[in-house]
N, C-alpha and C. Protein backbone atom coordinates (compact mmCIF):
# COMPACT_ATOMS: atom_id res chain seq x y z
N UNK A 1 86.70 -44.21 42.96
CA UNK A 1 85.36 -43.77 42.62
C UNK A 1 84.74 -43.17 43.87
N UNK A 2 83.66 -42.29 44.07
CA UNK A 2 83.21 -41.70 44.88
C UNK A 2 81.66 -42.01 45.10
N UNK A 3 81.43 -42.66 45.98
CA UNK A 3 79.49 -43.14 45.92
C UNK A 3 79.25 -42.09 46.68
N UNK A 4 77.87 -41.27 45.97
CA UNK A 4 77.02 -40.32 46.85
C UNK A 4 75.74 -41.34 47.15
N UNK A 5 75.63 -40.70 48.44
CA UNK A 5 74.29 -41.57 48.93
C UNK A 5 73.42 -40.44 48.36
N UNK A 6 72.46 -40.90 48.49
CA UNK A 6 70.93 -40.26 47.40
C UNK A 6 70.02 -39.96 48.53
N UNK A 7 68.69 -39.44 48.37
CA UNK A 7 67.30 -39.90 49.49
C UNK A 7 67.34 -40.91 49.43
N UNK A 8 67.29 -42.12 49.11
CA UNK A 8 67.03 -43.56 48.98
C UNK A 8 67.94 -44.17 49.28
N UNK A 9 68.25 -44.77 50.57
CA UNK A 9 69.77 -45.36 50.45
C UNK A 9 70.29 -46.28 49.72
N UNK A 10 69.36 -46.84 49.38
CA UNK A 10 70.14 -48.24 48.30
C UNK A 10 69.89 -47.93 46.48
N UNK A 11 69.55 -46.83 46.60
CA UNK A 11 69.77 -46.17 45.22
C UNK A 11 71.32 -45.12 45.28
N UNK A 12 72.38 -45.73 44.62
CA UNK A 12 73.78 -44.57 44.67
C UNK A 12 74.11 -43.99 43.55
N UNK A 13 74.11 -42.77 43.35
CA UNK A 13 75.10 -41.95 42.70
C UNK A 13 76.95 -42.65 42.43
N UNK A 14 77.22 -42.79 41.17
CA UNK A 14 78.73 -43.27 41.70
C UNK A 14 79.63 -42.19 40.51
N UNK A 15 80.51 -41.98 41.05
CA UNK A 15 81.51 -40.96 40.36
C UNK A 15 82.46 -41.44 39.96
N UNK A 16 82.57 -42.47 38.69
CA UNK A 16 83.86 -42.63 38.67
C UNK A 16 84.87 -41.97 38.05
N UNK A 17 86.59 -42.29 38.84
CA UNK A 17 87.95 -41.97 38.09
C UNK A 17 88.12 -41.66 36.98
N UNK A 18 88.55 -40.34 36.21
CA UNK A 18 88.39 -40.34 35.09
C UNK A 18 89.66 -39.73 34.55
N UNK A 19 90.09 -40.22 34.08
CA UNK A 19 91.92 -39.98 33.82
C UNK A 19 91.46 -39.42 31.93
N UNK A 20 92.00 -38.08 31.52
CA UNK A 20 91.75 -37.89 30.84
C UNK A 20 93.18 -36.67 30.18
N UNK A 21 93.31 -36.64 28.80
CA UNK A 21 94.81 -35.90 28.33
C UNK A 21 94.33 -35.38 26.88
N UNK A 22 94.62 -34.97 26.31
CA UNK A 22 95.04 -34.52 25.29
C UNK A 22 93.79 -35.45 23.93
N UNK A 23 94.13 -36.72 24.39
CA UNK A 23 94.09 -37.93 23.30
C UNK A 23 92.40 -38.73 24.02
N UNK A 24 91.91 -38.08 24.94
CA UNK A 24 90.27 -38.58 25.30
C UNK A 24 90.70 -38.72 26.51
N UNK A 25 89.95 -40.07 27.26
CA UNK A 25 89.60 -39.90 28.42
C UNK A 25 89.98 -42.05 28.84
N UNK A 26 89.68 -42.17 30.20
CA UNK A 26 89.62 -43.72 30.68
C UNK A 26 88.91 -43.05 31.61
N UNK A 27 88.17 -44.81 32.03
CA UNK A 27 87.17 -44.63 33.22
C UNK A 27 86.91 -45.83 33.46
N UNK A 28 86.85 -46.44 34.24
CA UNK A 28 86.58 -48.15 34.90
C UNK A 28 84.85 -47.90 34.86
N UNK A 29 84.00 -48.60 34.17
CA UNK A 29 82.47 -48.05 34.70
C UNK A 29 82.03 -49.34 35.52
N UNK A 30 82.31 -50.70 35.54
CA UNK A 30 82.54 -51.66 36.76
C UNK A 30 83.26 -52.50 37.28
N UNK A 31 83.38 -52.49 38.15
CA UNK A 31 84.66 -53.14 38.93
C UNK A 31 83.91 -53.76 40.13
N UNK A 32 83.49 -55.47 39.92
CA UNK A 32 82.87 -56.02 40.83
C UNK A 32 83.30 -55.70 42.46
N UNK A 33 85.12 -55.79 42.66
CA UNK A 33 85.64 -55.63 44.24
C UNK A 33 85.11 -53.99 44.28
N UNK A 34 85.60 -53.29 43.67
CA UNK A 34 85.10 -51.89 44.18
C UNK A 34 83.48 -51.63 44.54
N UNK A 35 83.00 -51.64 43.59
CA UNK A 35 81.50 -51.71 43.77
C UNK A 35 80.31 -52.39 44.87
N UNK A 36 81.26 -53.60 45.05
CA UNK A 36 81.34 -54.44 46.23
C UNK A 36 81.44 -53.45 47.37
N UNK A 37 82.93 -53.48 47.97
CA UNK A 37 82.86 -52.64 49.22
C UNK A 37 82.11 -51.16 49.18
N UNK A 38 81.29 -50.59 47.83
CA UNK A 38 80.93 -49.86 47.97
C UNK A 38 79.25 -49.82 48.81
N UNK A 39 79.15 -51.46 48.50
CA UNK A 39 77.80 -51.81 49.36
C UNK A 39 76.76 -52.29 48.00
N UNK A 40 77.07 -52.13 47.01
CA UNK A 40 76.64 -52.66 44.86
C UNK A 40 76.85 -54.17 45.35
N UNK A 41 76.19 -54.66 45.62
CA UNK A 41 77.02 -56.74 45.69
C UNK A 41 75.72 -56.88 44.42
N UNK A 42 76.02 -57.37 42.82
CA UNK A 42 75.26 -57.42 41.58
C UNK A 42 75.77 -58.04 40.89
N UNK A 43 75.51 -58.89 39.93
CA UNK A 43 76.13 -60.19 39.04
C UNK A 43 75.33 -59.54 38.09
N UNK A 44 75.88 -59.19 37.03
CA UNK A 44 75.02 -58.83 35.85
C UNK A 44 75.09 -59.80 34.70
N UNK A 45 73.65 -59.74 34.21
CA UNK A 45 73.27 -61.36 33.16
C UNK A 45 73.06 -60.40 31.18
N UNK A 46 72.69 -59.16 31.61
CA UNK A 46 72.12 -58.14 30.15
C UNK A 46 73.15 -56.84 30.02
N UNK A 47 73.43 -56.53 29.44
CA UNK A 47 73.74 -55.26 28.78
C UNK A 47 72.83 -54.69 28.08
N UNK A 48 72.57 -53.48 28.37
CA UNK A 48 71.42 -52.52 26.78
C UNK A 48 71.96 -51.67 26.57
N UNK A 49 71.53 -51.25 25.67
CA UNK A 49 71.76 -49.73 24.57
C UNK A 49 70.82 -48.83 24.37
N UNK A 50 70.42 -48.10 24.46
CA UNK A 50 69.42 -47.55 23.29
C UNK A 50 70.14 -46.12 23.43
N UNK A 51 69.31 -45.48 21.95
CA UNK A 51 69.33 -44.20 21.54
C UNK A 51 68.15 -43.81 21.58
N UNK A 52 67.85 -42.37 21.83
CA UNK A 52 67.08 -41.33 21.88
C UNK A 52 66.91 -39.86 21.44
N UNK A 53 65.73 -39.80 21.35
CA UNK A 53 65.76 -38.30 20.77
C UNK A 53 65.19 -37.42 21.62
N UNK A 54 65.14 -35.89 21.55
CA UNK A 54 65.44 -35.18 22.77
C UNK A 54 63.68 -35.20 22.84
N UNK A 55 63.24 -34.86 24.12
CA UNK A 55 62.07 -35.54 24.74
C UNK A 55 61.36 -36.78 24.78
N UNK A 56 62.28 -37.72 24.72
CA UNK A 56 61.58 -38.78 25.00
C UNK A 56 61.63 -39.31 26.53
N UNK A 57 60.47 -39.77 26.90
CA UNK A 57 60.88 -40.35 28.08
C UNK A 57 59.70 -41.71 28.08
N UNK A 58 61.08 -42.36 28.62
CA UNK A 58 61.04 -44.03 29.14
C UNK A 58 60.79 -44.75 30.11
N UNK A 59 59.48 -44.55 30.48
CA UNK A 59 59.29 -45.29 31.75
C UNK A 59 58.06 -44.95 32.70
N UNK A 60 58.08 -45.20 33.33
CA UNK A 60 58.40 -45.61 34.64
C UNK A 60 58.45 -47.58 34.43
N UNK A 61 59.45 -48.74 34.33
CA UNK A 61 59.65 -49.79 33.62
C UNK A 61 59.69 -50.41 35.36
N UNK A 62 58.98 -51.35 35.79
CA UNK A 62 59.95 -52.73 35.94
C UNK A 62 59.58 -54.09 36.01
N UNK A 63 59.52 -55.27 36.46
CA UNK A 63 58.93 -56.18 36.17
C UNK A 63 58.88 -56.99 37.53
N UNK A 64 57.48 -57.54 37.58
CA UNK A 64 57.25 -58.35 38.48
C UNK A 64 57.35 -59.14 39.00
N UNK A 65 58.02 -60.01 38.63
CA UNK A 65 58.98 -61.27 39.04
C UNK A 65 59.94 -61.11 38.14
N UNK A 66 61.45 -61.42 38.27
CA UNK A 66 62.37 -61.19 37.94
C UNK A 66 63.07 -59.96 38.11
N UNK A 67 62.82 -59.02 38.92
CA UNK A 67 62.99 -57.89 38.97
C UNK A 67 64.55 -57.59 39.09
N UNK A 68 65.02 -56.54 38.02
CA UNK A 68 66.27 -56.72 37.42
C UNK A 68 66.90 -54.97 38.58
N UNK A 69 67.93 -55.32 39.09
CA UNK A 69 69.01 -54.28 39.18
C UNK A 69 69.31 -53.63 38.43
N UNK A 70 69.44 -52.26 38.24
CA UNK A 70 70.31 -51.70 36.63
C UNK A 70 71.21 -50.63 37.40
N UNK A 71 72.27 -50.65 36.41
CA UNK A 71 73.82 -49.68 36.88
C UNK A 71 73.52 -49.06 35.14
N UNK A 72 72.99 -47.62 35.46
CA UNK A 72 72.71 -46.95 34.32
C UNK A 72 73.91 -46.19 34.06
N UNK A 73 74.11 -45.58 32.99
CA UNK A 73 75.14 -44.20 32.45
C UNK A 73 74.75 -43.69 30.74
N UNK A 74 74.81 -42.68 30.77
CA UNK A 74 74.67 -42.19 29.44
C UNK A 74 75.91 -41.75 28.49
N UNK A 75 76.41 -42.66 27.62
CA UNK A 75 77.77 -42.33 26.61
C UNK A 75 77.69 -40.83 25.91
N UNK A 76 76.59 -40.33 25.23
CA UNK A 76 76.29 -39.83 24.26
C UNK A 76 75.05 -38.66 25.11
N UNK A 77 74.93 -37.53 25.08
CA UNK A 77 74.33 -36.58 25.64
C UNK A 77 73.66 -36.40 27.07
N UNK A 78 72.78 -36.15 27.06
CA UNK A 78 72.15 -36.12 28.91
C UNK A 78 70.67 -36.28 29.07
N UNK A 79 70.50 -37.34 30.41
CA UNK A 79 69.21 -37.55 30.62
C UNK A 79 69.09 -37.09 31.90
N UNK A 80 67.79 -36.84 32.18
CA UNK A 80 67.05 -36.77 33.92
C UNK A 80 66.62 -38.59 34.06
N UNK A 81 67.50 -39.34 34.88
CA UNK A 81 67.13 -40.41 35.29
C UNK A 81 66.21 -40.67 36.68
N UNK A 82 65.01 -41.09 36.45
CA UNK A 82 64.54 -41.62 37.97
C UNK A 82 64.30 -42.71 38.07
N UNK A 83 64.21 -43.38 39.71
CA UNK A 83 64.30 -44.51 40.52
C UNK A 83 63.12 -44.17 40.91
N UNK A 84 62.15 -45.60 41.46
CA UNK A 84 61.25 -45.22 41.85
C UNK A 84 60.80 -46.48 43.11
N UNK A 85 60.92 -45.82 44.57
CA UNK A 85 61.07 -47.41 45.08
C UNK A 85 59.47 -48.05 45.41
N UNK A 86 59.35 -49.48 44.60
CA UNK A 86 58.10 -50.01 44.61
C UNK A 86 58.23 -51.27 45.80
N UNK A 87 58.95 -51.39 46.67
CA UNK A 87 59.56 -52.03 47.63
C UNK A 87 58.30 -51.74 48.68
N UNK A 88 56.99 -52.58 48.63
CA UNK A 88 55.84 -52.03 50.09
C UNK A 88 56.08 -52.28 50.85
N UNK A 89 57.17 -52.95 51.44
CA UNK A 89 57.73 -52.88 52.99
C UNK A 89 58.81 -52.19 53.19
N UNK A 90 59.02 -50.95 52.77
CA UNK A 90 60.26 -49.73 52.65
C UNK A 90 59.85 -48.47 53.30
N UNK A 91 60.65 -48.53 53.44
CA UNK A 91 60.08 -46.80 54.48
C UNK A 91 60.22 -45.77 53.37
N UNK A 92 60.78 -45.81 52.37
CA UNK A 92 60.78 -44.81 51.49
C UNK A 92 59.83 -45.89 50.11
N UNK A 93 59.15 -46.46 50.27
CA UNK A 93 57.79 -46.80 49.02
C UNK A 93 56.95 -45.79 48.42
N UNK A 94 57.44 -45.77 47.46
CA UNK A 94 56.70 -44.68 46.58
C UNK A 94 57.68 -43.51 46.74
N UNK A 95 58.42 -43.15 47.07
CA UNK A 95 59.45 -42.35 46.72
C UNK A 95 60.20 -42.40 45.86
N UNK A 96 61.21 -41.15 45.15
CA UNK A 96 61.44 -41.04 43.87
C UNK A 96 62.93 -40.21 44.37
N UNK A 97 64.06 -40.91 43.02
CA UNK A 97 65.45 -40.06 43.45
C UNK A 97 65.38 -39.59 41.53
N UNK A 98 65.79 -38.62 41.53
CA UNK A 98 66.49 -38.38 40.03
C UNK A 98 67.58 -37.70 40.25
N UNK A 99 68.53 -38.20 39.16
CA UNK A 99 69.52 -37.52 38.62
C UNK A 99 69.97 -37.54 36.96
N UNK A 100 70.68 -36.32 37.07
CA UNK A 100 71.21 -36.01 35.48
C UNK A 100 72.18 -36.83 35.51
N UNK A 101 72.10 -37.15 34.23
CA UNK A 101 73.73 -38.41 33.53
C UNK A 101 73.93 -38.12 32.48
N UNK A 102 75.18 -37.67 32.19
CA UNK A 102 75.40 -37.30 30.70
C UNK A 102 77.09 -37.80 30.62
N UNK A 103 77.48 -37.52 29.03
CA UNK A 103 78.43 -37.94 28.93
C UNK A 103 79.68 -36.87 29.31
N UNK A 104 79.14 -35.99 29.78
CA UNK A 104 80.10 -34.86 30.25
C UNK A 104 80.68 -34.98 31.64
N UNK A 105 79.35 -35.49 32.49
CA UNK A 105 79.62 -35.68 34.53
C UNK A 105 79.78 -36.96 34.37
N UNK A 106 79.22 -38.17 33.34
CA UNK A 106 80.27 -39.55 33.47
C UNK A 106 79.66 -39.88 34.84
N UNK A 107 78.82 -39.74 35.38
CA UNK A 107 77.61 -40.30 36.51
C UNK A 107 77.71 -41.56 36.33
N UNK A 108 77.49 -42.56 37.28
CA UNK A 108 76.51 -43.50 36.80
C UNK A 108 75.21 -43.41 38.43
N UNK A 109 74.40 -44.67 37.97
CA UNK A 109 73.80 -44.98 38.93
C UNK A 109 73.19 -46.06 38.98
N UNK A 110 73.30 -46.56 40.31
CA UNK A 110 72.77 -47.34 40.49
C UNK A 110 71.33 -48.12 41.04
N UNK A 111 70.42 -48.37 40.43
CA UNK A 111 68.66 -48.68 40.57
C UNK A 111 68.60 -50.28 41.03
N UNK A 112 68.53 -50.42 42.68
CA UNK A 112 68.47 -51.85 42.89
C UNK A 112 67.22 -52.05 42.57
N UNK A 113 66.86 -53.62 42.79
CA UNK A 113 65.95 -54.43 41.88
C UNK A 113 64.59 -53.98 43.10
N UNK A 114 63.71 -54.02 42.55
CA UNK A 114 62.46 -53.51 43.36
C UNK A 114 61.96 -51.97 43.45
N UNK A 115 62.96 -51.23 41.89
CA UNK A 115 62.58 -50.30 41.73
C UNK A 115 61.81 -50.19 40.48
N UNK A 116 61.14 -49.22 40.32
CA UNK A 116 60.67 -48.70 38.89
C UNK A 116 61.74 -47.50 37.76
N UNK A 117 61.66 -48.11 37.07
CA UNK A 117 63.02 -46.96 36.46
C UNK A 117 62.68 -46.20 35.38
N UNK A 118 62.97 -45.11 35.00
CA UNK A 118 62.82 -44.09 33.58
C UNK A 118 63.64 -43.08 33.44
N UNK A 119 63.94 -41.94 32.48
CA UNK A 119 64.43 -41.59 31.69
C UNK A 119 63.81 -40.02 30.94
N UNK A 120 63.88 -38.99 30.62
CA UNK A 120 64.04 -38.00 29.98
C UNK A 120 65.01 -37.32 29.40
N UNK A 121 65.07 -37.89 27.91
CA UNK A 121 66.60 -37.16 27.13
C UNK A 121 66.07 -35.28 27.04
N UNK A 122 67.19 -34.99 27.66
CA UNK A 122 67.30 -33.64 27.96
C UNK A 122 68.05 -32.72 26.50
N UNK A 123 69.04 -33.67 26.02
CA UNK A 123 69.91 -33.20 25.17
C UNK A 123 69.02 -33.43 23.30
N UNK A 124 69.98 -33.14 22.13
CA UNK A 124 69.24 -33.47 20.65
C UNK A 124 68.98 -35.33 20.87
N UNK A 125 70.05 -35.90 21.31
CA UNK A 125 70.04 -37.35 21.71
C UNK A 125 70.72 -37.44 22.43
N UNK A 126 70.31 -39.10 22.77
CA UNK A 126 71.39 -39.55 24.10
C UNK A 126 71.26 -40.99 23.67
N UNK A 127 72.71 -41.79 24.33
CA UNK A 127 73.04 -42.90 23.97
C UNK A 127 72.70 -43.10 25.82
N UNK A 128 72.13 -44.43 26.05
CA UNK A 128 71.69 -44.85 27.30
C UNK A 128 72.27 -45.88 27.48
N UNK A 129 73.08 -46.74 28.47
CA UNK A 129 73.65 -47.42 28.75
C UNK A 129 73.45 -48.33 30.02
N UNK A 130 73.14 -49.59 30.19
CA UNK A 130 72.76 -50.51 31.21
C UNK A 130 73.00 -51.81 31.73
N UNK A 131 73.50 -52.18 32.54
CA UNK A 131 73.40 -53.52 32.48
C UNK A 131 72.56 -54.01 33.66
N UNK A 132 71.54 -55.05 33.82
CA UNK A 132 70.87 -55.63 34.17
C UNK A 132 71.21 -57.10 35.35
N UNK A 133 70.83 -57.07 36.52
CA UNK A 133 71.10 -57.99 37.10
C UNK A 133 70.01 -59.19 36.84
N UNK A 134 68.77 -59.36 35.92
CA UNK A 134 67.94 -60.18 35.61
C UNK A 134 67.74 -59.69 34.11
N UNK A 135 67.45 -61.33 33.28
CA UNK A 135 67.32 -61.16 32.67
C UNK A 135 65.43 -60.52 32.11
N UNK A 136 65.66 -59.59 30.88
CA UNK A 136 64.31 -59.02 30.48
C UNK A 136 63.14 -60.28 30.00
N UNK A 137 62.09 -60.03 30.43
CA UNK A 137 60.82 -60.42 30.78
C UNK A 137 59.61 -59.92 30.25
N UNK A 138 59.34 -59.56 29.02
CA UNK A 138 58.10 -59.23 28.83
C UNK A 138 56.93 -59.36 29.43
N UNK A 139 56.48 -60.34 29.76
CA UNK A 139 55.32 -60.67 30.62
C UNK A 139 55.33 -60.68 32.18
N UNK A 140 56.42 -59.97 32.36
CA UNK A 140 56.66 -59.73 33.66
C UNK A 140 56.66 -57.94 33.28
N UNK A 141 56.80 -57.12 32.49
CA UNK A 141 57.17 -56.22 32.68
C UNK A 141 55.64 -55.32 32.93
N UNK A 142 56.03 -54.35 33.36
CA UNK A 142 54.92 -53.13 33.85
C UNK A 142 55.72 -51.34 33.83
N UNK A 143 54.60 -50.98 34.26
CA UNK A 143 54.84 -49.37 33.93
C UNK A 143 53.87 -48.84 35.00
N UNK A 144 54.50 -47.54 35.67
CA UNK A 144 54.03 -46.77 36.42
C UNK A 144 53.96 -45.66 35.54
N UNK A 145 52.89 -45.10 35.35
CA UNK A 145 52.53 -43.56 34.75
C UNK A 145 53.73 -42.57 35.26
N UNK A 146 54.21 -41.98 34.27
CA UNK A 146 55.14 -40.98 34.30
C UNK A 146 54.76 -40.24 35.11
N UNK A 147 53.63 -39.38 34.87
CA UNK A 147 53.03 -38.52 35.75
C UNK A 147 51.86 -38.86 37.07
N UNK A 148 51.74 -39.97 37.14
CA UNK A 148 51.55 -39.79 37.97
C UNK A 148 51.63 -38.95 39.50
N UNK A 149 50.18 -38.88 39.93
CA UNK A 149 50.36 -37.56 40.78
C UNK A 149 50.24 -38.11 41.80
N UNK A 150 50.48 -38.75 42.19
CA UNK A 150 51.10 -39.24 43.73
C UNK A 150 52.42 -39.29 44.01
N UNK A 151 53.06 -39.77 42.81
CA UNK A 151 54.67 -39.69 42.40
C UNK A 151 54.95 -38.48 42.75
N UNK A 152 55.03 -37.29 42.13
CA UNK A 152 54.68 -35.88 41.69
C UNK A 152 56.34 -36.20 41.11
N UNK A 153 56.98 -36.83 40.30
CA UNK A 153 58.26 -36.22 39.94
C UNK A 153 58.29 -35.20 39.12
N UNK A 154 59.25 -34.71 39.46
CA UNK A 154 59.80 -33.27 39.13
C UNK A 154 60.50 -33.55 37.45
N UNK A 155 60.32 -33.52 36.65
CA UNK A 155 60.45 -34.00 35.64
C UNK A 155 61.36 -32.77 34.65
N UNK A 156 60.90 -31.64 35.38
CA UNK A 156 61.27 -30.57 34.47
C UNK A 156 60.51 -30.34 33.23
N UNK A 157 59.23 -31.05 32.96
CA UNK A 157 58.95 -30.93 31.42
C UNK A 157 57.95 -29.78 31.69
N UNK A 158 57.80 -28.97 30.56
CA UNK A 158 57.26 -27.20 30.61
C UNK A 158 55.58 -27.49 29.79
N UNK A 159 55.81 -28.55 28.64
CA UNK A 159 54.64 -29.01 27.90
C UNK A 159 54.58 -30.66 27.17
N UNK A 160 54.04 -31.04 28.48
CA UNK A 160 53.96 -32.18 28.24
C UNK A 160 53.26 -32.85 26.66
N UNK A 161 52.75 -32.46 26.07
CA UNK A 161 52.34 -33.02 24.50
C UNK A 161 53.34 -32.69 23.81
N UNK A 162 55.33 -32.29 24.23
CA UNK A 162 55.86 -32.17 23.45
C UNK A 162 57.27 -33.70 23.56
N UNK A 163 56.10 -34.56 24.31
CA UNK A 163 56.89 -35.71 24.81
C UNK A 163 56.71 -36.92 23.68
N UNK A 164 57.62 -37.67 23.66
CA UNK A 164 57.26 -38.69 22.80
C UNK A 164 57.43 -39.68 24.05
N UNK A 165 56.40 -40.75 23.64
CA UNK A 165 56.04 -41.61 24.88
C UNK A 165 55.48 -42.85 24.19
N UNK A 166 55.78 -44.00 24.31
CA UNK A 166 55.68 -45.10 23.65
C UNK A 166 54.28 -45.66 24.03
N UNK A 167 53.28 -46.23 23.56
CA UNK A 167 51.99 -46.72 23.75
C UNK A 167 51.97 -46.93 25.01
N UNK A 168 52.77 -47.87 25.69
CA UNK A 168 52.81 -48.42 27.07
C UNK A 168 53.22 -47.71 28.00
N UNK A 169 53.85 -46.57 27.93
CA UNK A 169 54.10 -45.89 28.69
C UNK A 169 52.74 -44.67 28.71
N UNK A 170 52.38 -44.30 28.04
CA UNK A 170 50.97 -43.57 27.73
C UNK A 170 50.09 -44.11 29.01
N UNK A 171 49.90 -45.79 28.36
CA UNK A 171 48.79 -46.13 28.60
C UNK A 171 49.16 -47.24 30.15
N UNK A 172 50.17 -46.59 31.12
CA UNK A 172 50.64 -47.21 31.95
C UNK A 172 49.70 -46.51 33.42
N UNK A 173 49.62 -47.81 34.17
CA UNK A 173 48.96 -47.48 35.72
C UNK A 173 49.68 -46.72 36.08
N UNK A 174 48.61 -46.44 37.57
CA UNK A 174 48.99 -45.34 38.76
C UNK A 174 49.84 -46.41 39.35
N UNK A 175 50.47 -45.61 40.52
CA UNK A 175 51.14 -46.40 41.75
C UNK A 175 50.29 -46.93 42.87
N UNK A 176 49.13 -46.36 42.77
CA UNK A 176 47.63 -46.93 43.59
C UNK A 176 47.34 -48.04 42.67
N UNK A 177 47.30 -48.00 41.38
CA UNK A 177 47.02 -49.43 40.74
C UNK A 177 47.35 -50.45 40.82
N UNK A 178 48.75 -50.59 40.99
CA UNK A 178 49.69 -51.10 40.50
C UNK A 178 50.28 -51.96 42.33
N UNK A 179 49.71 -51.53 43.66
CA UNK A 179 50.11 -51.73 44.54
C UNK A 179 50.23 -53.16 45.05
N UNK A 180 48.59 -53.33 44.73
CA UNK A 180 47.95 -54.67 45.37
C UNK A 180 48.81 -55.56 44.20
N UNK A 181 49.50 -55.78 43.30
CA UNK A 181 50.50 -57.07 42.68
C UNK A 181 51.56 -56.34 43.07
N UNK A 182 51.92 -54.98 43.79
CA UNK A 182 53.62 -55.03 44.04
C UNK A 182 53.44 -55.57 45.65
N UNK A 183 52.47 -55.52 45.82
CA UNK A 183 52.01 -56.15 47.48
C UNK A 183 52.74 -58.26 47.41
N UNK A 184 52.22 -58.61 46.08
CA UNK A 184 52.49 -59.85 46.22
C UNK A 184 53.79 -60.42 45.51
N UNK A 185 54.35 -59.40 45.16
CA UNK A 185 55.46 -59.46 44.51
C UNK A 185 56.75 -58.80 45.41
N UNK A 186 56.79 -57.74 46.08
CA UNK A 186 57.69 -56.81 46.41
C UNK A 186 57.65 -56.70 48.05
């Protein structure tokens, strides 16, 4: 497998092996020793799924105590994934990595815990794929405004009212809001 380092160093790009013929494809998507010396040391407790339809976007997600690791990949079409590091003693806090993941480049990536994470299906759908180093937390969970303009991510979207965006994500804080509890948390 091949780890690209990102802007963020503890956010990686990983490329894995993909042996492929006639009859489909193989691909290891984790391998605790590899991932390991890759500098990934993660015990995962969740697996998720979801499906999507093309403009939706998911996030900015993470939660305040319990704050979960995720090793993302997309089976089924392509997303713009971003990381978002909410880490206030980081030299890169409040900084943002994205990348495309689809089932074509077979990407994954990896979002250590103390980030904020989301999503834009680029393609008709996309199958999203995750596993979690903590388990999910409702009352721990939160949201950073997509757009937020301190963030400024690059999102690629041309008209934003053509987004589908779930109540909570709508109606989610700034990263100025949201500081003073990642202050006592992060």
């Amino acid at each position: 497998m091949n780890v690209i380092e990102t802007k963020i160093p503890a956010v990686k790009l990983i490329e894995p092996k993909v042996f492929g013929d006639e009859r489909g494809f193989f691909m290891e998507t984790w391998n605790e020793k590899a991932f390991r010396e890759a500098g990934i040391n993660a015990s995962f407790v969740q697996d998720n799924h979801s499906r999507s339809v093309k403009n939706t976007l998911r996030g900015l997600h993470y939660q305040i105590k319990q704050p979960q690791g995720k090793l993302v990949r997309v089976t089924r079409g392509e997303v713009f994934d971003v990381a978002v590091d909410l880490r206030t003693n980081s030299s890169t806090f409040g900084q943002w990595v994205g990348e495309y993941l689809s089932e074509e480049n077979h990407r994954i990536l990896w979002v250590p815990p103390g980030f904020a994470h989301g999503f834009l299906v680029t393609s008709d759908t996309a199958d999203f794929q995750y596993k979690c180093t903590d388990f999910y937390v409702p009352e721990y969970e939160r949201s950073i405004l997509w757009s937020d303009p301190t963030l400024k991510v690059s999102w690629g979207v041309t008209n934003p009212k053509d987004l589908l965006l779930s109540r909570k994500d709508k109606d989610a804080q700034s990263l100025e809001q949201a500081t003073a509890e990642l202050k006592e948390h992060y």
